[in-house]
C-alpha atoms as a PDB file:
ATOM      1  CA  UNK A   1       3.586  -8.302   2.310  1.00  0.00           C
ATOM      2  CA  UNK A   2       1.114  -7.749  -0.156  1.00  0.00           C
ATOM      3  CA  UNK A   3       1.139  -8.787  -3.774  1.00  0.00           C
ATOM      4  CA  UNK A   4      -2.846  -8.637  -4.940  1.00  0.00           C
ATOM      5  CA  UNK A   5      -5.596  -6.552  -4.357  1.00  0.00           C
ATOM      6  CA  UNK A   6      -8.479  -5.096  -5.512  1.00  0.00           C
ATOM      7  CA  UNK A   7      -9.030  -1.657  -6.437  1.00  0.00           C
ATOM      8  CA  UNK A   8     -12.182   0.290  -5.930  1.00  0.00           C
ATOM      9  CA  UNK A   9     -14.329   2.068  -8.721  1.00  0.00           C
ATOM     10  CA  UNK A  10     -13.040   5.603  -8.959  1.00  0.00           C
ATOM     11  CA  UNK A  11     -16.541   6.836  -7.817  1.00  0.00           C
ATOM     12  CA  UNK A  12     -16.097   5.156  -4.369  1.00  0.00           C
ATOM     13  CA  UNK A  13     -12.716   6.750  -4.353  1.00  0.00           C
ATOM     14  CA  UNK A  14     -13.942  10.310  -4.611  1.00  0.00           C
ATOM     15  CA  UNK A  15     -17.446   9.584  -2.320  1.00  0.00           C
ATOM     16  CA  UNK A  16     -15.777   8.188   0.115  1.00  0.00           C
ATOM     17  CA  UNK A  17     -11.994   9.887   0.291  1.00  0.00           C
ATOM     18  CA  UNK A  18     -14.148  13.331  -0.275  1.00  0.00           C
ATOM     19  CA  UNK A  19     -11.876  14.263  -4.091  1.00  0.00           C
ATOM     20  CA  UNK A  20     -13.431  15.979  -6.738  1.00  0.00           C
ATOM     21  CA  UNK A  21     -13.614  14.070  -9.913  1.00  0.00           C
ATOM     22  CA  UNK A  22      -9.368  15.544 -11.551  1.00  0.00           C
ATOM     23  CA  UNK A  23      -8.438  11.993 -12.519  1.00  0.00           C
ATOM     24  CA  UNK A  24     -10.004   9.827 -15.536  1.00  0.00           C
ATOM     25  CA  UNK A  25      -7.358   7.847 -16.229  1.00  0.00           C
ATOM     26  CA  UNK A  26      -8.402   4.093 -16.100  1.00  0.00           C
ATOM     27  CA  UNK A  27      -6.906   1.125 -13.629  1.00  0.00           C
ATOM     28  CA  UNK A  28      -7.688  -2.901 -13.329  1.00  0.00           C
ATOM     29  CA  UNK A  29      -9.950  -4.036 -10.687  1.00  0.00           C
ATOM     30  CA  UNK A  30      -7.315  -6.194  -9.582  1.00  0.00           C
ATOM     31  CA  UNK A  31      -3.928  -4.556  -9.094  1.00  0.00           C
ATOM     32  CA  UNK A  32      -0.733  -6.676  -9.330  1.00  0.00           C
ATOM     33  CA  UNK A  33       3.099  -5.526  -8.825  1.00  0.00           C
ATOM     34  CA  UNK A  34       3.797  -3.075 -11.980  1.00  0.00           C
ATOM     35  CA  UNK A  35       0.399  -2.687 -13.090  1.00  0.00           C
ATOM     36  CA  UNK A  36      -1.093   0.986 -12.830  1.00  0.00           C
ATOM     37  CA  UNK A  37      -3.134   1.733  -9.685  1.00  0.00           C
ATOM     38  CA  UNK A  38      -4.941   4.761  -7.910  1.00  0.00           C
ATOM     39  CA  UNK A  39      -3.410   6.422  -4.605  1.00  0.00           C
ATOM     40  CA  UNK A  40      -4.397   9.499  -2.445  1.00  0.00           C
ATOM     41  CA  UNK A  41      -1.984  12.049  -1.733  1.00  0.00           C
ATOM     42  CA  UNK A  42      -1.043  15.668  -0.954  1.00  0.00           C
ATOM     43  CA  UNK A  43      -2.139  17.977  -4.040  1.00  0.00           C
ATOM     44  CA  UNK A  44       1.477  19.133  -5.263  1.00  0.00           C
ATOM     45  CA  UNK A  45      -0.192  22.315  -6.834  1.00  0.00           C
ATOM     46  CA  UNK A  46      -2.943  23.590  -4.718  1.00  0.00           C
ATOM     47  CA  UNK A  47      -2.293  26.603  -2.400  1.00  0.00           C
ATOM     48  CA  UNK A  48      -4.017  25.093   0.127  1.00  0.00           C
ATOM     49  CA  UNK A  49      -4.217  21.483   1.623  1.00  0.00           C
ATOM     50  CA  UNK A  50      -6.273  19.222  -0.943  1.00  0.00           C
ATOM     51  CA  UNK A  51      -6.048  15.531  -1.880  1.00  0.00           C
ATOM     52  CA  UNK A  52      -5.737  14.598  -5.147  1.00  0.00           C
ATOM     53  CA  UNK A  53      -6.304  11.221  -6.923  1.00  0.00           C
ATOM     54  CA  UNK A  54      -3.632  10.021  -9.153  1.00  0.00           C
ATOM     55  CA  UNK A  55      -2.885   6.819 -10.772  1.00  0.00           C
ATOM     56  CA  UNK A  56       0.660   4.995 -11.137  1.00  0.00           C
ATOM     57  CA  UNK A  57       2.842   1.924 -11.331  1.00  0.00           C
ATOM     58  CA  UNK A  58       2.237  -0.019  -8.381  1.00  0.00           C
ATOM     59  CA  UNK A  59       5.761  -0.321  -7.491  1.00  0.00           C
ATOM     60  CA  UNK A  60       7.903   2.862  -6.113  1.00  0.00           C
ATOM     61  CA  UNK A  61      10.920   4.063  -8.986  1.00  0.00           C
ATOM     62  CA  UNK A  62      13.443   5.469  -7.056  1.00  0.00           C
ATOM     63  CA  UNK A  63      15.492   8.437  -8.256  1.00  0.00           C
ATOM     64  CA  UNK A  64      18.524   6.618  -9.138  1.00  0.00           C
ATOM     65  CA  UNK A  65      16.732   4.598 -11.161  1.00  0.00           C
ATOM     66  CA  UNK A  66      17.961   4.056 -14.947  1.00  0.00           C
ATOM     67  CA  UNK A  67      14.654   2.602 -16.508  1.00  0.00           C
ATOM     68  CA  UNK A  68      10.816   2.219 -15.267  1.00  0.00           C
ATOM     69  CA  UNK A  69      11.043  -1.348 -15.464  1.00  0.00           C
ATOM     70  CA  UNK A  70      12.267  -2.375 -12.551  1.00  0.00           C
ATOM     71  CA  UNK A  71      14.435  -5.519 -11.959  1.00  0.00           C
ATOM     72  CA  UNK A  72      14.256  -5.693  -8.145  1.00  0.00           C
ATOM     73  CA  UNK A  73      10.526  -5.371  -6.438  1.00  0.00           C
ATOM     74  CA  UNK A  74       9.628  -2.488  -4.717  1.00  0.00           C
ATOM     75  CA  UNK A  75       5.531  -2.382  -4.225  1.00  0.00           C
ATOM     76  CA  UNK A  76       6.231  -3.336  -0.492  1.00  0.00           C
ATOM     77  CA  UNK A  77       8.064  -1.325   1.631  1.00  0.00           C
ATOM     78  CA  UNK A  78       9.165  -2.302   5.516  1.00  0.00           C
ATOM     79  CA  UNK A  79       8.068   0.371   7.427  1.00  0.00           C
ATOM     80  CA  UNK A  80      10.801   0.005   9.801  1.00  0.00           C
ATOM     81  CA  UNK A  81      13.177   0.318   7.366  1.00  0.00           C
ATOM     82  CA  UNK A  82      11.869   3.406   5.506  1.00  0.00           C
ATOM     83  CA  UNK A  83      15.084   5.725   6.803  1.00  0.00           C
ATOM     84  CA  UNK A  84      17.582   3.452   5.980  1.00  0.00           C
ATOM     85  CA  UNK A  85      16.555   2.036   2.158  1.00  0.00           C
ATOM     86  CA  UNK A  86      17.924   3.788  -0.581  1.00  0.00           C
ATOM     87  CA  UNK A  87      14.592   3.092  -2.636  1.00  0.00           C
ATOM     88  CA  UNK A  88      12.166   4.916   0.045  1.00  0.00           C
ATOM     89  CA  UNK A  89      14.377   7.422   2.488  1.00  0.00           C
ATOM     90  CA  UNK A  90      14.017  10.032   0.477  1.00  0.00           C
ATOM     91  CA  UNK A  91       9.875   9.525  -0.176  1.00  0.00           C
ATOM     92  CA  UNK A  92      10.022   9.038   3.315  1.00  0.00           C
ATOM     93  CA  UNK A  93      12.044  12.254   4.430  1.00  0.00           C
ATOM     94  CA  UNK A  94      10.113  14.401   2.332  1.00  0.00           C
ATOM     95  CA  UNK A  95       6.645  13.511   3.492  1.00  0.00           C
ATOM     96  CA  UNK A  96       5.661  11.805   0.057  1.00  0.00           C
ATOM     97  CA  UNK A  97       3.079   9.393   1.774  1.00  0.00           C
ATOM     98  CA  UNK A  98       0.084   8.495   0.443  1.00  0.00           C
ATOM     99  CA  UNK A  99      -3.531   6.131   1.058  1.00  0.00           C
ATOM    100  CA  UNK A 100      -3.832   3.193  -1.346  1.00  0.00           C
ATOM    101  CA  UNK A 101      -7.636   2.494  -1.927  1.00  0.00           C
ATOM    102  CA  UNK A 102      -8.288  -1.193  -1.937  1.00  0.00           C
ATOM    103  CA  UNK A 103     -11.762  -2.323  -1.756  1.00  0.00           C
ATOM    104  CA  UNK A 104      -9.888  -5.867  -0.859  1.00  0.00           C
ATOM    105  CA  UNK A 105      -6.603  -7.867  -0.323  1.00  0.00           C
ATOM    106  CA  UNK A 106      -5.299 -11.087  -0.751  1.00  0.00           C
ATOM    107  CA  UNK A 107      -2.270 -12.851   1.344  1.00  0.00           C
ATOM    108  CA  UNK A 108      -1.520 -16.841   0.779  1.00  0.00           C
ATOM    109  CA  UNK A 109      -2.084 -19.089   3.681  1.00  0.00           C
ATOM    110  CA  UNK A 110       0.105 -22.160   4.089  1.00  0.00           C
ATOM    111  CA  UNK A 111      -1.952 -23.673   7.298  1.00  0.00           C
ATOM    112  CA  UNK A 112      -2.378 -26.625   5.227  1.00  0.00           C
ATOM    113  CA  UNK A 113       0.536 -27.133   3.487  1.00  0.00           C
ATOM    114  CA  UNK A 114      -0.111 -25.570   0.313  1.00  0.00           C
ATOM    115  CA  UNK A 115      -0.958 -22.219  -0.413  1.00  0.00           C
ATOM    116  CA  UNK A 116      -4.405 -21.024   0.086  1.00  0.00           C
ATOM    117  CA  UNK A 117      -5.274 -17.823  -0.827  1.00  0.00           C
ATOM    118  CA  UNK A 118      -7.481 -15.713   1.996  1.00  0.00           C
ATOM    119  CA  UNK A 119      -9.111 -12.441   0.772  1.00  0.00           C
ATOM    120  CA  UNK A 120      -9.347  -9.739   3.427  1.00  0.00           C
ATOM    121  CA  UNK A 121     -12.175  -7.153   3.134  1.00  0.00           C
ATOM    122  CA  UNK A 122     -13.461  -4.747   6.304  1.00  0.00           C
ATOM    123  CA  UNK A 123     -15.864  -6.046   8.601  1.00  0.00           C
ATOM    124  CA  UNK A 124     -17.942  -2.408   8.142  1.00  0.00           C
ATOM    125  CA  UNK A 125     -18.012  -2.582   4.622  1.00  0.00           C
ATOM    126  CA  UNK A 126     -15.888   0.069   4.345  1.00  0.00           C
ATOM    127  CA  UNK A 127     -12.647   0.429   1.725  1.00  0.00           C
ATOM    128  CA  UNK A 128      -9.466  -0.059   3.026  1.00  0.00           C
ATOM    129  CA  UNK A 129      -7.223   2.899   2.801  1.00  0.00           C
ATOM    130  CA  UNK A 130      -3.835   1.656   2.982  1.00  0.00           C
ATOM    131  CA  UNK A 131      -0.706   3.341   4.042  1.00  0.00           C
ATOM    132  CA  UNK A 132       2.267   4.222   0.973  1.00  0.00           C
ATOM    133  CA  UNK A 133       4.889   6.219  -0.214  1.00  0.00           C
ATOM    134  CA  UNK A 134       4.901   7.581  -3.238  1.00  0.00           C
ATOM    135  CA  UNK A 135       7.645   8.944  -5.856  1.00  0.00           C
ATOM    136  CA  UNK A 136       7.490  10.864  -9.606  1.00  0.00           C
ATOM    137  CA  UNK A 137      10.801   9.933 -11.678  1.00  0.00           C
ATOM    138  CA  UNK A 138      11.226  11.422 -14.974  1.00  0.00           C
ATOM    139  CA  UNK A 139      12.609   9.509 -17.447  1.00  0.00           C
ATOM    140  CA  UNK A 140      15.891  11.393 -18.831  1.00  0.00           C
ATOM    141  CA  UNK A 141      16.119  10.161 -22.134  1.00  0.00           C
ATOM    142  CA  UNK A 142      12.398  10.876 -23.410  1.00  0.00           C
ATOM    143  CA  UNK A 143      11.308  13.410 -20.597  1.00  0.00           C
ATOM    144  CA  UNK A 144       8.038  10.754 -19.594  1.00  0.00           C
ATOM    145  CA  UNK A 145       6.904  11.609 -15.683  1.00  0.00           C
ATOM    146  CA  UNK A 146       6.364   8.487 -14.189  1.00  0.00           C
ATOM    147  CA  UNK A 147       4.238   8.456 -11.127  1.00  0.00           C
ATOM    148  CA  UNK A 148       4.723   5.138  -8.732  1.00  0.00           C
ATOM    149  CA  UNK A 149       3.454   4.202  -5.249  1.00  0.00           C
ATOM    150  CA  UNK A 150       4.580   1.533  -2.675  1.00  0.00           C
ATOM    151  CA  UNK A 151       2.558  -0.122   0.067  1.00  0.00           C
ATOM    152  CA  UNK A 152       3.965  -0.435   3.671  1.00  0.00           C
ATOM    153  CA  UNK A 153       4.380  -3.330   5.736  1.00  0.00           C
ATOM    154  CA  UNK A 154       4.356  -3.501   9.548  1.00  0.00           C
ATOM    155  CA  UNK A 155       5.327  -7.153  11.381  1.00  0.00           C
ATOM    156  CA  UNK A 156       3.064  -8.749  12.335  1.00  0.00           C
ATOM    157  CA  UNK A 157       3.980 -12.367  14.361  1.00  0.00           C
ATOM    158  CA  UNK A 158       2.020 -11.562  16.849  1.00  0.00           C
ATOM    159  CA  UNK A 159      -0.985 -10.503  15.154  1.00  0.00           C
ATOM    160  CA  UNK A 160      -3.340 -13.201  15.714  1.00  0.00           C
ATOM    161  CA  UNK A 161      -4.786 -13.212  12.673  1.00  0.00           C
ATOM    162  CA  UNK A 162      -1.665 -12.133  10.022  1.00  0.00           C
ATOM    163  CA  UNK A 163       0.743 -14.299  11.670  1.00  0.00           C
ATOM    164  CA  UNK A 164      -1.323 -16.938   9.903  1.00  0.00           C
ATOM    165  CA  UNK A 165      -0.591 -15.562   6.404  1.00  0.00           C
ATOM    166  CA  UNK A 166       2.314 -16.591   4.114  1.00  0.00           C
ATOM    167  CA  UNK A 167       4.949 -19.866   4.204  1.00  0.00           C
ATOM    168  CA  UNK A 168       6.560 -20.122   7.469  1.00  0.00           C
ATOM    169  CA  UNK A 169      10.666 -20.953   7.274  1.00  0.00           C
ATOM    170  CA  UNK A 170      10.836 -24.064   9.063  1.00  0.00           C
ATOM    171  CA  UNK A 171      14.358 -22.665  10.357  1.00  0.00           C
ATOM    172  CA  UNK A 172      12.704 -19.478  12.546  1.00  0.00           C
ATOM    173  CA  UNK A 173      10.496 -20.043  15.739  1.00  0.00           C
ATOM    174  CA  UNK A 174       6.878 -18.794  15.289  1.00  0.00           C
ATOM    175  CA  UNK A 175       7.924 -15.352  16.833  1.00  0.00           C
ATOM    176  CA  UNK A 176      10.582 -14.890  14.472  1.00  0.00           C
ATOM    177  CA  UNK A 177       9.192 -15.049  11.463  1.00  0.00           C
ATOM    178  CA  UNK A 178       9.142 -11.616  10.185  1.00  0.00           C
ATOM    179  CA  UNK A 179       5.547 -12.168   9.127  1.00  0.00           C
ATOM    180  CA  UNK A 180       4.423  -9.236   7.674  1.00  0.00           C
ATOM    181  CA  UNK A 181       0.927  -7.328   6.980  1.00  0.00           C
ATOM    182  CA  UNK A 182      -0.696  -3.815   5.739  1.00  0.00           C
ATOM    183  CA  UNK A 183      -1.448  -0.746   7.503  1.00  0.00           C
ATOM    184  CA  UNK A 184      -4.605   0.693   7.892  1.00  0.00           C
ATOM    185  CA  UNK A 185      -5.132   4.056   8.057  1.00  0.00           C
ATOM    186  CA  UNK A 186      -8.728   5.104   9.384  1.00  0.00           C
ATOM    187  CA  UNK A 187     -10.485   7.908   7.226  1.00  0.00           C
ATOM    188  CA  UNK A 188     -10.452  10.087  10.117  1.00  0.00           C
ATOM    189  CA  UNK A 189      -6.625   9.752  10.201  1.00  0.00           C
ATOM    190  CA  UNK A 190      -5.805  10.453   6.400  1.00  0.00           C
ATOM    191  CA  UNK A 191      -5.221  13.966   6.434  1.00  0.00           C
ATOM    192  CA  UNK A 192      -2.527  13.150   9.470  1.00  0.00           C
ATOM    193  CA  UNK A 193      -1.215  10.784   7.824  1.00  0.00           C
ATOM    194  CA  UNK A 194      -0.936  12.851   3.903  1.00  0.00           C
ATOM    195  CA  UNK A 195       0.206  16.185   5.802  1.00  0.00           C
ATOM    196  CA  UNK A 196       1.147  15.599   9.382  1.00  0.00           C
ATOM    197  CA  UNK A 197       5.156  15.452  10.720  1.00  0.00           C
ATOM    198  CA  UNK A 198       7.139  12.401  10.384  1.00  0.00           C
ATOM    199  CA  UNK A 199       6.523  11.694  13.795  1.00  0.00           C
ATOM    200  CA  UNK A 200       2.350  12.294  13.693  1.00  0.00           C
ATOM    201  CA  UNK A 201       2.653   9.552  10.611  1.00  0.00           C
ATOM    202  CA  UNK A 202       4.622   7.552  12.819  1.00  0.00           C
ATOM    203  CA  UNK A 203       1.977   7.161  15.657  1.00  0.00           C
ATOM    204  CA  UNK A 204      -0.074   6.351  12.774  1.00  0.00           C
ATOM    205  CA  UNK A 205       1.906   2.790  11.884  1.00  0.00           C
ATOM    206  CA  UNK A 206      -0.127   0.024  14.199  1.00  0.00           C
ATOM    207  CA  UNK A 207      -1.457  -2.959  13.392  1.00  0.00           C
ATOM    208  CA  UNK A 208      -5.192  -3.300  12.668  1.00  0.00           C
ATOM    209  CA  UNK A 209      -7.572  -4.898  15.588  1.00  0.00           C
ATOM    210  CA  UNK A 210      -8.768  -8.088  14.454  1.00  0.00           C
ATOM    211  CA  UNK A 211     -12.209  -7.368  14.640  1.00  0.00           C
ATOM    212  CA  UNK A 212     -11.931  -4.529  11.526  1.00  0.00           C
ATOM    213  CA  UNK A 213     -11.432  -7.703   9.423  1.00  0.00           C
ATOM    214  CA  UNK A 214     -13.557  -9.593   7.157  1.00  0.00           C
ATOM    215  CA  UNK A 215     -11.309 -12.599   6.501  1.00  0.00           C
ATOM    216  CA  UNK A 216     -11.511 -15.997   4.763  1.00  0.00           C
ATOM    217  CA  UNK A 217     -10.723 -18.351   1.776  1.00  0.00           C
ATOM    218  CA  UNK A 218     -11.034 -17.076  -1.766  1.00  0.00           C
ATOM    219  CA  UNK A 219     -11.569 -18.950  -4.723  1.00  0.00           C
ATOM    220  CA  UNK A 220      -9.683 -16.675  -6.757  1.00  0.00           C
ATOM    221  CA  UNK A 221      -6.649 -17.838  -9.265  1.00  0.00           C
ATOM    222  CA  UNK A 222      -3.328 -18.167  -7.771  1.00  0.00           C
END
């Protein structure tokens, strides 16, 4: 899973995801569960296929939801449990997925005993365009839209290089753990991913070759 990362400016966004300038609303560099944060997605307005850029809480409300704050976490999502969780099946059936811009993430490494933080950038210099659901909820009481985003996970214990991240339980063997870790989706994949079939998004949900990474230590702040 993912709880830190760092957003890009909105100028890379728009270079780099090809969006026209629609959104000036502002975000923190670094994104943490809750805070607001920019995603891709499927224009809901335009005739024709666009992407638009829109910013929301980093952590998917769900339609039965009675308030925007939260009291259970919801900015990850398993991906292999998308059709079966009440939070993200319906996201999920409908075809509400979206790319997550993140010029960098962060997962805790426990190698050592304690926790180590390890930033993870791309080896090209490229951003990362991560793979998400997204959902609107209005709020009944004062009418508010609330737009919100999740991140998927994928597992990863056999990923040579995210089977490293996060505290292992002492009680699993190493290829139980359930470690867990992003998914990349490649800009020439976006628009399957934003407007293809379930299945075409599906295809899309692979772990990322070890070699895309730029890995290591961080000194940032736990």
């Amino acid at each position: 899973m993912c709880n830190r990362y760092e957003a890009p400016e909105v100028w890379e966004i728009e270079r780099f995801w090809h969006i026209g300038r629609h959104n000036q609303l502002p975000w923190p560099r670094q994104v943490l569960p809750r805070a607001p944060g920019p995603f891709i997605r499927r224009a809901l307005l335009a005739s024709n296929y666009e992407r638009e850029l829109v910013v929301g809480q980093w952590a998917l409300i769900p339609w039965f939801a009675k308030s925007a704050k939260l009291t259970f976490s919801t900015n990850n999502a398993r991906s292999e449990d998308l059709s079966a969780k009440a939070t993200f099946k319906d996201p999920w059936k409908r075809g509400q997925r979206c790319i997550i811009p993140a010029a960098s993430f962060d997962e805790p490494n426990w190698e050592s005993g304690k926790n180590q933080w390890w930033q993870f950038r791309r080896a090209d210099g490229n951003p990362w365009g991560l793979a998400g659901l997204w959902s609107t909820w209005t709020d009944k009481a004062t009418g508010e839209v609330h737009e919100s985003y999740s991140m998927l996970t994928l597992n990863a214990d056999h990923h040579p290089l995210m089977n490293r991240m996060h505290k292992p339980d002492p009680k699993l063997p190493p290829d139980q753990q359930d470690k867990r870790s992003v998914i990349a989706i490649e800009r020439g994949d976006v628009d399957q991913w934003l407007a293809g079939t379930m299945d075409e998004a599906r295809q899309l949900m692979r772990l990322t070759p070890v070699e895309v990474f730029d890995a290591g230590p961080t000194m940032a702040p736990s």
